[in-house]
N, C-alpha and C. Protein backbone atom coordinates (compact mmCIF):
# COMPACT_ATOMS: atom_id res chain seq x y z
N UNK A 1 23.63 111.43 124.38
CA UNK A 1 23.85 111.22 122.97
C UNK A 1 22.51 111.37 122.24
N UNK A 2 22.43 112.33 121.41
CA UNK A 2 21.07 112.72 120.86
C UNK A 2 21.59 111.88 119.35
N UNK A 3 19.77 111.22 119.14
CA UNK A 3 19.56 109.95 117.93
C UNK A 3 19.47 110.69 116.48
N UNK A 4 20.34 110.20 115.71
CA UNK A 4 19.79 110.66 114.25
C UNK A 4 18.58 109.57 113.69
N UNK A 5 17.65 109.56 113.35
CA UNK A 5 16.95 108.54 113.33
C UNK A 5 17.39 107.96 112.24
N UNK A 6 17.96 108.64 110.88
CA UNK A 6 17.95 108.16 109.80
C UNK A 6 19.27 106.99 109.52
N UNK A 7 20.41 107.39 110.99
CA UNK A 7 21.54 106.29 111.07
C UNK A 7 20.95 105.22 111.65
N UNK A 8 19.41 105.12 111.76
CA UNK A 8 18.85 103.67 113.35
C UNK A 8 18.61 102.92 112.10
N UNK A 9 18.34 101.98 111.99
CA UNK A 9 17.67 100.89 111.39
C UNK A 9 17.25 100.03 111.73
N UNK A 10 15.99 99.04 111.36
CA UNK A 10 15.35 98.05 111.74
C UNK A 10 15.62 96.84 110.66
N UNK A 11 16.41 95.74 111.21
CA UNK A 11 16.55 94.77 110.08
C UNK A 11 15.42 93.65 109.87
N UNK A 12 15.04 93.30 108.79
CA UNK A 12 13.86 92.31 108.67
C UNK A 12 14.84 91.31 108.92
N UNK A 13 13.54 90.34 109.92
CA UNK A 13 14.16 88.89 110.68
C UNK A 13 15.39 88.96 111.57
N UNK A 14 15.38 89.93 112.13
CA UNK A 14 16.19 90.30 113.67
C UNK A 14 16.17 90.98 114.25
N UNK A 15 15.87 90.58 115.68
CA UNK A 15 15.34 92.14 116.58
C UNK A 15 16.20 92.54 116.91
N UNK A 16 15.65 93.97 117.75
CA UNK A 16 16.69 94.99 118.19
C UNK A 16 16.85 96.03 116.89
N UNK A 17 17.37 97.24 117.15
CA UNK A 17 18.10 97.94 116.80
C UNK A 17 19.11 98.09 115.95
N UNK A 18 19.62 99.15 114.94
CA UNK A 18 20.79 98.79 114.79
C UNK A 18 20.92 99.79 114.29
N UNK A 19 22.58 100.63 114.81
CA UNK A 19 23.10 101.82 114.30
C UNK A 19 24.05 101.65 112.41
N UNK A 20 24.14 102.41 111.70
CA UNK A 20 24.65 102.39 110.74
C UNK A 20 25.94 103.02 110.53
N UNK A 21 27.13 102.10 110.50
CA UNK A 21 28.20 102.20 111.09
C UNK A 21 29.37 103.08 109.21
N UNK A 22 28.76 102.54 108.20
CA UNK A 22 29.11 102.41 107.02
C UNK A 22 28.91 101.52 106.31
N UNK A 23 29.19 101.93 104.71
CA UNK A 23 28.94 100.92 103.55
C UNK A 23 29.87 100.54 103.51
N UNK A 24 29.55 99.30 102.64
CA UNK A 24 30.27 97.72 102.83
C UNK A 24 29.98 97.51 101.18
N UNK A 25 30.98 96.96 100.71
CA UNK A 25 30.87 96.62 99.09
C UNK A 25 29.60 95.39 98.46
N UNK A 26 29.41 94.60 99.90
CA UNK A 26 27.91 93.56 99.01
C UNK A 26 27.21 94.28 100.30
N UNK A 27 26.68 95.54 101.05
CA UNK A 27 25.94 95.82 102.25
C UNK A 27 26.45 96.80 102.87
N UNK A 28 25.82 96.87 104.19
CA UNK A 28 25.82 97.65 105.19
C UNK A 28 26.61 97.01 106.60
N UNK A 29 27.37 98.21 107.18
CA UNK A 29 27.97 97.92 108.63
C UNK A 29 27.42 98.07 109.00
N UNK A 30 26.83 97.62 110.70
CA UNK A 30 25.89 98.21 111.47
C UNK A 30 25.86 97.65 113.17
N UNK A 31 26.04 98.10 113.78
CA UNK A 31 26.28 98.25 114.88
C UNK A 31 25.06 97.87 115.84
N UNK A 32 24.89 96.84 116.87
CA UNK A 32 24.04 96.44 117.49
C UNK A 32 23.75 98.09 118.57
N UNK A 33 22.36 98.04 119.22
CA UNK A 33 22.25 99.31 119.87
C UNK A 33 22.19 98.84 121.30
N UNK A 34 22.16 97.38 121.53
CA UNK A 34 22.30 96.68 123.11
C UNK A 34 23.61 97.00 123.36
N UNK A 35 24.00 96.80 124.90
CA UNK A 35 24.79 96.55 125.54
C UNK A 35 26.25 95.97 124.44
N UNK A 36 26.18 94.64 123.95
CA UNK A 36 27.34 94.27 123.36
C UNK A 36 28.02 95.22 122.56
N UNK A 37 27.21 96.37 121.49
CA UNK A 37 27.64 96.82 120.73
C UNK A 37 28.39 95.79 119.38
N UNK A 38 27.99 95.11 119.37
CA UNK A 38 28.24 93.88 117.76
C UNK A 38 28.36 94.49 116.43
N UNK A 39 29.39 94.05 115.82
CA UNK A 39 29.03 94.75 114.58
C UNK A 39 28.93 93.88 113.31
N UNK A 40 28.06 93.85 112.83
CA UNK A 40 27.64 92.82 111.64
C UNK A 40 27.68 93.63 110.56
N UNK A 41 28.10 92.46 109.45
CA UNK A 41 27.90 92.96 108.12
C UNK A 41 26.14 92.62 107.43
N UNK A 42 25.44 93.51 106.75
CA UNK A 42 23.77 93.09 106.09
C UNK A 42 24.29 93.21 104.97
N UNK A 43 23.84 91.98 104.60
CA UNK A 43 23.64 91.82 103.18
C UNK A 43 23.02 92.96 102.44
N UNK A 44 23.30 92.99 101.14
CA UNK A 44 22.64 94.28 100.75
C UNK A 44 21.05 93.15 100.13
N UNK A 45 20.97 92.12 100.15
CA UNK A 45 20.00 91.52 99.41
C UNK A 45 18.77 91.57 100.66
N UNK A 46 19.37 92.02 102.05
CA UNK A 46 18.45 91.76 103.33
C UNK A 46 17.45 93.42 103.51
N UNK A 47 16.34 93.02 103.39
CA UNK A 47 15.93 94.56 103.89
C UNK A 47 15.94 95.00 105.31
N UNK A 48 16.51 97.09 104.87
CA UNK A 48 16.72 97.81 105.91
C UNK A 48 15.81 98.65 106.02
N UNK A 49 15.39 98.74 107.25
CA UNK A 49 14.39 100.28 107.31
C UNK A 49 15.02 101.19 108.17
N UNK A 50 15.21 102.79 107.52
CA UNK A 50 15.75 103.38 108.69
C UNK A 50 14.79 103.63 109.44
N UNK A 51 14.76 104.39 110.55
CA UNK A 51 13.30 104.50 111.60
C UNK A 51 13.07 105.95 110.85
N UNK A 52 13.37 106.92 110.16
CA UNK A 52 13.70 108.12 109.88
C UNK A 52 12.60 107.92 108.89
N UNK A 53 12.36 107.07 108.12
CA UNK A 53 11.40 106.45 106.90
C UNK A 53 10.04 105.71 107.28
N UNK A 54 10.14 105.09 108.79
CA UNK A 54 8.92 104.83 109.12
C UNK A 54 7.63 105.55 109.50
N UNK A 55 6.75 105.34 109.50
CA UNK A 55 5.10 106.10 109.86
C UNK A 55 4.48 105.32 110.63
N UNK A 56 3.29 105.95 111.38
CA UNK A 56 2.04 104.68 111.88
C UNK A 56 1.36 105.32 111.42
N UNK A 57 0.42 104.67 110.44
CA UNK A 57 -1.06 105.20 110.14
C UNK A 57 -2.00 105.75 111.21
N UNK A 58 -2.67 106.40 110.46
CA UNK A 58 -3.77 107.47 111.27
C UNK A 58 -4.95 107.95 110.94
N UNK A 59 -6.24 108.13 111.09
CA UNK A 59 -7.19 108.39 110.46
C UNK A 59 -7.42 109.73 110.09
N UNK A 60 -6.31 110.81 110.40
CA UNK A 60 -6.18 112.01 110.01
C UNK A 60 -6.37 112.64 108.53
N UNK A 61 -6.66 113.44 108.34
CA UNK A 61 -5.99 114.10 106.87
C UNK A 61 -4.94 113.71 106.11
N UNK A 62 -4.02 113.31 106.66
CA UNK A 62 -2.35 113.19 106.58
C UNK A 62 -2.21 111.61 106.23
N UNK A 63 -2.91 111.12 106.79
CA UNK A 63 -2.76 109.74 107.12
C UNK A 63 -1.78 108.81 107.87
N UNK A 64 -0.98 109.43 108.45
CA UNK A 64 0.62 108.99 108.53
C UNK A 64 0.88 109.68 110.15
N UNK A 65 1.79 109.39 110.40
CA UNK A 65 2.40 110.58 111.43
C UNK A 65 3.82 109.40 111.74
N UNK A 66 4.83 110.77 111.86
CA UNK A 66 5.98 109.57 111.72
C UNK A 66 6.72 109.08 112.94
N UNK A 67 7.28 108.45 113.04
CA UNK A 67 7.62 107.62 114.09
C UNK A 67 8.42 108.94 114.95
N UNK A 68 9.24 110.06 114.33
CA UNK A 68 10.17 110.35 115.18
C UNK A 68 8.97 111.24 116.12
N UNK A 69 7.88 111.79 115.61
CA UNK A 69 6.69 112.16 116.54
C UNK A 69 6.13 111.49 117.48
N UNK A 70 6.07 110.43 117.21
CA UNK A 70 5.10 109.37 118.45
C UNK A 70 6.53 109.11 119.55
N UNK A 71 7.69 108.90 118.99
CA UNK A 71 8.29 108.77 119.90
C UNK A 71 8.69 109.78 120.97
N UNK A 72 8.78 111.24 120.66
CA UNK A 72 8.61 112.59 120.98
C UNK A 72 7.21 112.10 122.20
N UNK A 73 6.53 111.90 121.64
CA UNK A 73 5.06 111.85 122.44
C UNK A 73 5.21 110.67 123.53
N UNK A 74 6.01 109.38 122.98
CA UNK A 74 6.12 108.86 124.38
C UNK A 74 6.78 109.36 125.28
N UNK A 75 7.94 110.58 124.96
CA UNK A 75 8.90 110.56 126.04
C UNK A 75 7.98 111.65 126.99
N UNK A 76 7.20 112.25 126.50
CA UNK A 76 6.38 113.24 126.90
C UNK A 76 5.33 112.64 128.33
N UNK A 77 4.72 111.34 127.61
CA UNK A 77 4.09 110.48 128.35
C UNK A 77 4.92 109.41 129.44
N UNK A 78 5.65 109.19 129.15
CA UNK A 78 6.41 108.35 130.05
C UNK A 78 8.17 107.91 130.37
N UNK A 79 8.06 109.07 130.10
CA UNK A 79 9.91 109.60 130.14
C UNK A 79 10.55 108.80 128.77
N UNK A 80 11.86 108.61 129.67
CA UNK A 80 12.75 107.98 128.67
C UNK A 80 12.56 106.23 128.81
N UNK A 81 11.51 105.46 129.59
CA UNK A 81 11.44 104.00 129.70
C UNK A 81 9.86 104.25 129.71
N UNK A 82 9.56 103.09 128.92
CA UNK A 82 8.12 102.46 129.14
C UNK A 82 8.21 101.49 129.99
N UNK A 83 6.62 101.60 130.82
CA UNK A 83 6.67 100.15 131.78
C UNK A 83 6.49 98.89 131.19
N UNK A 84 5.84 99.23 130.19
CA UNK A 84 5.38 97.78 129.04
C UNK A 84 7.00 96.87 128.51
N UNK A 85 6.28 95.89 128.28
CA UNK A 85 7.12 94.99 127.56
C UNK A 85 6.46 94.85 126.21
N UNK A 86 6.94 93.69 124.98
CA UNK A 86 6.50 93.39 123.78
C UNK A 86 5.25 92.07 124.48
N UNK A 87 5.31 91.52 125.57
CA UNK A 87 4.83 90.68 126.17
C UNK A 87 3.65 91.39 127.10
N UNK A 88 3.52 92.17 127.03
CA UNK A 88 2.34 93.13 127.74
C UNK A 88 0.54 92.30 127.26
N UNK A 89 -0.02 92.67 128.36
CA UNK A 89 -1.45 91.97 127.87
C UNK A 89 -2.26 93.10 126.93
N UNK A 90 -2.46 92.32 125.71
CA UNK A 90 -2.65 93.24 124.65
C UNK A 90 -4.16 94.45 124.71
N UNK A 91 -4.28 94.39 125.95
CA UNK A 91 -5.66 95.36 126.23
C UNK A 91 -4.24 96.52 126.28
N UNK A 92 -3.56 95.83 127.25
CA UNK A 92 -2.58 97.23 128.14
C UNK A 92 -2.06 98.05 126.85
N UNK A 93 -1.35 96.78 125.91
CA UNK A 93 -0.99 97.51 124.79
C UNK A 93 -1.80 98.52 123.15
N UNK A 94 -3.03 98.17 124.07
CA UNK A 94 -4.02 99.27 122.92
C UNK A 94 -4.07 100.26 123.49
N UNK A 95 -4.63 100.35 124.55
CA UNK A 95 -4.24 101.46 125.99
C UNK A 95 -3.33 102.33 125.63
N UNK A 96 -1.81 101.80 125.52
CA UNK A 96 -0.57 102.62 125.51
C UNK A 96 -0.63 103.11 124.11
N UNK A 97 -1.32 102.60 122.82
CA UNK A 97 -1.03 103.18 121.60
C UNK A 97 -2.42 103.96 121.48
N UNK A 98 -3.44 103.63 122.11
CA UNK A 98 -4.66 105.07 122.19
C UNK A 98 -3.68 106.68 122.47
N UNK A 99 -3.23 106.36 123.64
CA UNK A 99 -2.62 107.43 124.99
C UNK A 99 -1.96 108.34 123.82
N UNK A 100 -1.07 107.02 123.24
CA UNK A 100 0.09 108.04 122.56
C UNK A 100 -0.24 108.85 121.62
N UNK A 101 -0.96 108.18 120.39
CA UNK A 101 -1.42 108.03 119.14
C UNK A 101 -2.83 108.22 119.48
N UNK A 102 -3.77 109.11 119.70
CA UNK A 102 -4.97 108.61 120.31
C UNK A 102 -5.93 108.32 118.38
N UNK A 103 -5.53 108.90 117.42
CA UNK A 103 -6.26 109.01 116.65
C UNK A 103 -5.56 107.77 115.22
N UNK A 104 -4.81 107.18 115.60
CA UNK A 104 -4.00 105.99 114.76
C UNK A 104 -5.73 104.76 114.39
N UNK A 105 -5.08 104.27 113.02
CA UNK A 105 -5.97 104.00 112.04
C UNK A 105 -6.03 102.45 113.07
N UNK A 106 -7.18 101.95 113.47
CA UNK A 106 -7.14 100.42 114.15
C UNK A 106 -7.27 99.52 112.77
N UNK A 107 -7.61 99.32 112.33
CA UNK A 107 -7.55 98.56 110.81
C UNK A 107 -6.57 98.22 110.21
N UNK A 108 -5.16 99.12 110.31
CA UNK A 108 -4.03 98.84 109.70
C UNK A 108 -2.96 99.00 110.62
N UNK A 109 -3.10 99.21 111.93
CA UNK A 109 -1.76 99.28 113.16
C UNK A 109 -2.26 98.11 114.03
N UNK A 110 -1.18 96.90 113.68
CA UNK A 110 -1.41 95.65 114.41
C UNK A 110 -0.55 96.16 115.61
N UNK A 111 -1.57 95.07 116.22
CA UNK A 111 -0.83 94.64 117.62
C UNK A 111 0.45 94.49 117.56
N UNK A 112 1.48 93.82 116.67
CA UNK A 112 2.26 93.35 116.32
C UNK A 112 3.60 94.58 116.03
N UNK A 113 2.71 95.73 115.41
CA UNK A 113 3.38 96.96 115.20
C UNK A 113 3.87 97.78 116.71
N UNK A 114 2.44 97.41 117.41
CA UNK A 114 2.66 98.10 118.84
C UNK A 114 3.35 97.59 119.95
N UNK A 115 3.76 96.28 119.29
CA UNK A 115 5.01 95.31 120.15
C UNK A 115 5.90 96.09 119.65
N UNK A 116 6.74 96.04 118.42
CA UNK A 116 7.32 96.61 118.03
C UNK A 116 7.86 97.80 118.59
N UNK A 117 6.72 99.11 118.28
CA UNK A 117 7.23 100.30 118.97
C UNK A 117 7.60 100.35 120.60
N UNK A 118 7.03 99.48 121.05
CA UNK A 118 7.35 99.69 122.66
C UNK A 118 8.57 98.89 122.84
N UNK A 119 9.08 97.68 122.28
CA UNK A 119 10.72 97.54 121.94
C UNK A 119 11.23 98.78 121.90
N UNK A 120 11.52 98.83 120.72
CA UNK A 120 12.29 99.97 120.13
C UNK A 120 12.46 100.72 120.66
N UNK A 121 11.02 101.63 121.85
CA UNK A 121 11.45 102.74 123.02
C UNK A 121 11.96 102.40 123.98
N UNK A 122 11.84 101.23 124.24
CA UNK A 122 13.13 100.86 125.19
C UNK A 122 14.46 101.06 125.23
N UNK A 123 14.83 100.74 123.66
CA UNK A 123 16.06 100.40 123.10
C UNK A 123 16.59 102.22 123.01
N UNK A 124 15.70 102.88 122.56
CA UNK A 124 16.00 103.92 122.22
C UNK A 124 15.51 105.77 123.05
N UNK A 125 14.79 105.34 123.98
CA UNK A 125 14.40 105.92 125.04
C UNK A 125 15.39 106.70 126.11
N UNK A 126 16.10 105.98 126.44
CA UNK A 126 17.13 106.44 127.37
C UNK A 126 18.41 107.87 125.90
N UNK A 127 18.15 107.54 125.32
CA UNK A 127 19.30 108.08 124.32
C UNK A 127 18.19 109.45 123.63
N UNK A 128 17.10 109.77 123.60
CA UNK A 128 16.49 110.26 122.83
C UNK A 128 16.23 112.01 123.57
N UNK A 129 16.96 112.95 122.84
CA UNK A 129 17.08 114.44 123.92
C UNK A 129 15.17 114.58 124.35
N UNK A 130 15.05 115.06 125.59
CA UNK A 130 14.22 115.77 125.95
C UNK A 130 13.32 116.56 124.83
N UNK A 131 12.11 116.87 124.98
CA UNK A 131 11.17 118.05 124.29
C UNK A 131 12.27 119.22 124.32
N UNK A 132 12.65 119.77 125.21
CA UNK A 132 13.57 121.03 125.39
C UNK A 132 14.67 121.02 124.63
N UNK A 133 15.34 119.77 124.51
CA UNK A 133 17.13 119.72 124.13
C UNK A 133 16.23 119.47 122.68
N UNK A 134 15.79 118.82 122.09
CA UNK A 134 15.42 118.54 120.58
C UNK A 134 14.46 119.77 120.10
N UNK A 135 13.85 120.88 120.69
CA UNK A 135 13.37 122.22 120.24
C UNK A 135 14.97 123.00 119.79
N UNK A 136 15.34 123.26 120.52
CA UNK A 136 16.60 124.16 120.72
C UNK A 136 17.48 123.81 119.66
N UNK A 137 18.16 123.02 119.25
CA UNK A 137 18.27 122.89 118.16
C UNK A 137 18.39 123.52 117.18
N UNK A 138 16.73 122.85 116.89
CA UNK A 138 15.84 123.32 115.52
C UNK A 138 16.09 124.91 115.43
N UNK A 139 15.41 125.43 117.00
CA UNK A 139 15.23 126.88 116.68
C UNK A 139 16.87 127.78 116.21
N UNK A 140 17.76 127.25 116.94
CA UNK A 140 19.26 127.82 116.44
C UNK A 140 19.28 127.70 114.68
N UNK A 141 19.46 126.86 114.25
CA UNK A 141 19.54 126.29 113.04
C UNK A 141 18.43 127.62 112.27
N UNK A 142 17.71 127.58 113.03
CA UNK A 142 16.41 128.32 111.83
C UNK A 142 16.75 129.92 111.89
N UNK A 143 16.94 130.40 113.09
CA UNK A 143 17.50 131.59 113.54
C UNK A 143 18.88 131.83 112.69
N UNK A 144 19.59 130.99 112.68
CA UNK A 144 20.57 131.05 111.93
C UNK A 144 20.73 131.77 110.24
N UNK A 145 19.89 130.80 109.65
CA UNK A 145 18.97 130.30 108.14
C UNK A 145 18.39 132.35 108.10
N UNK A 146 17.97 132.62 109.08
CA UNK A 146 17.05 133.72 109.05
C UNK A 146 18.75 135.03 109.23
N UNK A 147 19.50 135.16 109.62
CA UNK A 147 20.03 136.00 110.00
C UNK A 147 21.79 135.95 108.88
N UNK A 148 21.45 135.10 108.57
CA UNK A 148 22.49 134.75 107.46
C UNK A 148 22.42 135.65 106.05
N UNK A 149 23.55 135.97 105.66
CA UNK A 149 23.53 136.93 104.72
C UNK A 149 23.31 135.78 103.46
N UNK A 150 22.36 136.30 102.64
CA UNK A 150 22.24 135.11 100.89
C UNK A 150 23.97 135.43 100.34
N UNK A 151 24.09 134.24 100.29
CA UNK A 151 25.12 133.99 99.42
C UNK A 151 25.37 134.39 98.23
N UNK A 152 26.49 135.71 97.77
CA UNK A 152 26.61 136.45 96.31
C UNK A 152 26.76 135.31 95.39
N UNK A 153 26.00 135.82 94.26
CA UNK A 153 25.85 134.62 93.04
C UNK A 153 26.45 134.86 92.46
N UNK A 154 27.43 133.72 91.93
CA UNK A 154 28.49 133.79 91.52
C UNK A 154 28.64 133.78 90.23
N UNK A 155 29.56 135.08 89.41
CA UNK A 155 29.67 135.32 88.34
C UNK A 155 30.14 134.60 87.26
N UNK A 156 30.04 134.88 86.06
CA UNK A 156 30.60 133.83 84.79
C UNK A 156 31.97 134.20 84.43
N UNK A 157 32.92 133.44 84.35
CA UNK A 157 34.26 133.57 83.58
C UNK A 157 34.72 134.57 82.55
N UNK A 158 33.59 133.76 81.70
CA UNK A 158 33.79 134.77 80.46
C UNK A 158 32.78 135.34 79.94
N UNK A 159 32.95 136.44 79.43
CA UNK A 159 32.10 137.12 79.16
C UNK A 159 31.33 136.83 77.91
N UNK A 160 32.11 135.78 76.88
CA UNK A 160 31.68 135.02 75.62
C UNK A 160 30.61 133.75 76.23
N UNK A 161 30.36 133.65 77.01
CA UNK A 161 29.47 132.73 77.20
C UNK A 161 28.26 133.59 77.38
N UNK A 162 28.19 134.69 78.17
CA UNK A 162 26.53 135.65 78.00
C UNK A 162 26.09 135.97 76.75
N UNK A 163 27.12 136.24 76.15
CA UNK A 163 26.83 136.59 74.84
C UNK A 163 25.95 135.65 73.66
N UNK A 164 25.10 135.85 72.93
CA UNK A 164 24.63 135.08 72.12
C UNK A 164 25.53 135.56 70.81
N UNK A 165 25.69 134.51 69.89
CA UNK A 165 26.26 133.73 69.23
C UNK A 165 26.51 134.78 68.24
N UNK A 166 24.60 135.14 67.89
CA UNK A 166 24.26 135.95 66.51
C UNK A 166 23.36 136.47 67.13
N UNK A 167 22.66 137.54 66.34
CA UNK A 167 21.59 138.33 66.35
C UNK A 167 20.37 138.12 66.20
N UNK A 168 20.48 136.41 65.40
CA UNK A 168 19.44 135.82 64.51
C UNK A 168 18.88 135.01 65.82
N UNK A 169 17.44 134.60 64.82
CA UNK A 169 16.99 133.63 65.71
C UNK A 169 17.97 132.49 65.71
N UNK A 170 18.61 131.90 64.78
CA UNK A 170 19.36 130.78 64.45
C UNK A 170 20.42 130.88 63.68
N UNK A 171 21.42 130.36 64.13
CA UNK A 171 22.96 130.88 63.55
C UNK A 171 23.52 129.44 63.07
N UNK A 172 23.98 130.04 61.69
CA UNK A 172 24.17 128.77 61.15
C UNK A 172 25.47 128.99 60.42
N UNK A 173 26.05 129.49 61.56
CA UNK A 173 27.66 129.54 60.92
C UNK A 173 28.14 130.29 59.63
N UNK A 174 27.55 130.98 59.34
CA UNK A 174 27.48 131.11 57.49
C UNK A 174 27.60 130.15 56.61
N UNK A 175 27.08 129.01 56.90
CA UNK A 175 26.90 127.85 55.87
C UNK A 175 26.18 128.16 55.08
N UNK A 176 24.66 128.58 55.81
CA UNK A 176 23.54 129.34 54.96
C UNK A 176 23.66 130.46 54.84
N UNK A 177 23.70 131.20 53.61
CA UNK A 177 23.78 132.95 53.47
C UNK A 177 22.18 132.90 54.01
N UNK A 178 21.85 134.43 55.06
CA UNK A 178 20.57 134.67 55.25
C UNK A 178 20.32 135.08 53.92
N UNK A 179 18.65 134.89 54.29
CA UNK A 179 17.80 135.35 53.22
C UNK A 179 17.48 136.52 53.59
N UNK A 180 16.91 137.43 52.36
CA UNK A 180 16.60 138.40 52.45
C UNK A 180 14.78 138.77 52.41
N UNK A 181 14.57 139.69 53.73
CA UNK A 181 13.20 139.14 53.83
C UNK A 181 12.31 140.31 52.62
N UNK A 182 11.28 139.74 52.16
CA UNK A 182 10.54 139.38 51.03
C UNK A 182 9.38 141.06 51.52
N UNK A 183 9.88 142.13 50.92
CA UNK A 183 9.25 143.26 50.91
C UNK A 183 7.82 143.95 50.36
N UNK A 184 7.82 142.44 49.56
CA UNK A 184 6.47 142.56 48.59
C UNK A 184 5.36 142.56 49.19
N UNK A 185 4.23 143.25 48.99
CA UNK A 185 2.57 143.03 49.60
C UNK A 185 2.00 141.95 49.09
N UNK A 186 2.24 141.37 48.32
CA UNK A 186 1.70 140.62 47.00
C UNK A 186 1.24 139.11 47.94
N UNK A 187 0.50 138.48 47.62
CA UNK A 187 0.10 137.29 48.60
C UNK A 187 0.31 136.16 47.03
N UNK A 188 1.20 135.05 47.84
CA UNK A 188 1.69 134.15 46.90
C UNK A 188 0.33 133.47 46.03
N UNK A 189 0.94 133.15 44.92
CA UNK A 189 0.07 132.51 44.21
C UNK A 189 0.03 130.96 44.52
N UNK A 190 -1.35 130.22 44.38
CA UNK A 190 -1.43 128.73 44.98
C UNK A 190 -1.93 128.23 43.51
N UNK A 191 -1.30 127.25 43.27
CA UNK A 191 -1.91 127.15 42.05
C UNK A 191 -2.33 125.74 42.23
């Protein structure tokens, strides 16, 4: 089962995971990503983050790099399971966010963040396609985009709508008779 990231969400003040099942008239459905599969209603007053919206800072140009990359990069580094826990001795866990992230901003990516992500790849590791199955994809889709005929643009009804109105700059219904423009060389008098 390959992840949309933007259906995952992270709820503030409860761990774990959570898939986005549908809207709910005061919130969100959402689906636990453990074993039980639970489905709770969120308040809409509770904040949601999808993972699709998250970043870890970086001292790059960019500043940012987004989560669905680093996670790409763990599976690269250590399959679909990390050995770490959120309980890991926090040397191990600078270690694992150097490896991944080697160039992430230390000033603004807590420890706390890097508990976090190594949850979450747990949770979401086993489910996440390969480098190979998540290229392939993309490249169909783009190949596609490239070999696709542009879509004929579609014509107007009537032919009174291309048309302008009047001839004039401004059409005023014949409310106003035009004026007739002023043939004289003569430069007005200012008095």
């Amino acid at each position: 089962m390959a992840l949309n990231l933007r259906e995952i969400v992270a709820i503030s003040g409860r761990s774990g995971l959570y898939r986005v099942v549908s809207p709910a008239r005061n919130g969100i459905l959402v689906e636990s990503l453990d074993e039980s599969k639970a489905r709770t209603l969120v308040p809409a007053q509770q904040q949601v983050s999808s993972l699709a919206d998250i970043s870890i800072y970086t001292t790059t140009e960019e500043g940012t790099v987004a989560l669905a990359d680093v996670l790409q990069a763990i599976r690269r580094a250590h399959g679909p399971q990390v050995d770490l826990s959120a309980k890991a001795d926090p040397q191990a866990l600078v270690t694992f966010i150097r490896q991944v992230v080697p160039d992430y901003d230390v000033d603004r990516v807590y420890l706390s963040d890097v508990k976090k992500l190594v949850t979450w790849y747990n949770i979401l590791g086993p489910h996440l396609p390969a480098e190979e199955e998540a290229a392939a994809p993309a490249a169909e889709a783009s190949s596609k985009e490239e070999t696709a005929p542009a879509a004929p643009k579609k014509k107007s009804k009537s032919k009174a709508a291309d048309t302008p109105a009047s001839t004039d700059e401004m059409s005023t219904c014949g409310a106003v008779p035009p004026q007739e423009p002023d043939s004289s060389d003569e430069k007005p008098v200012v008095a």
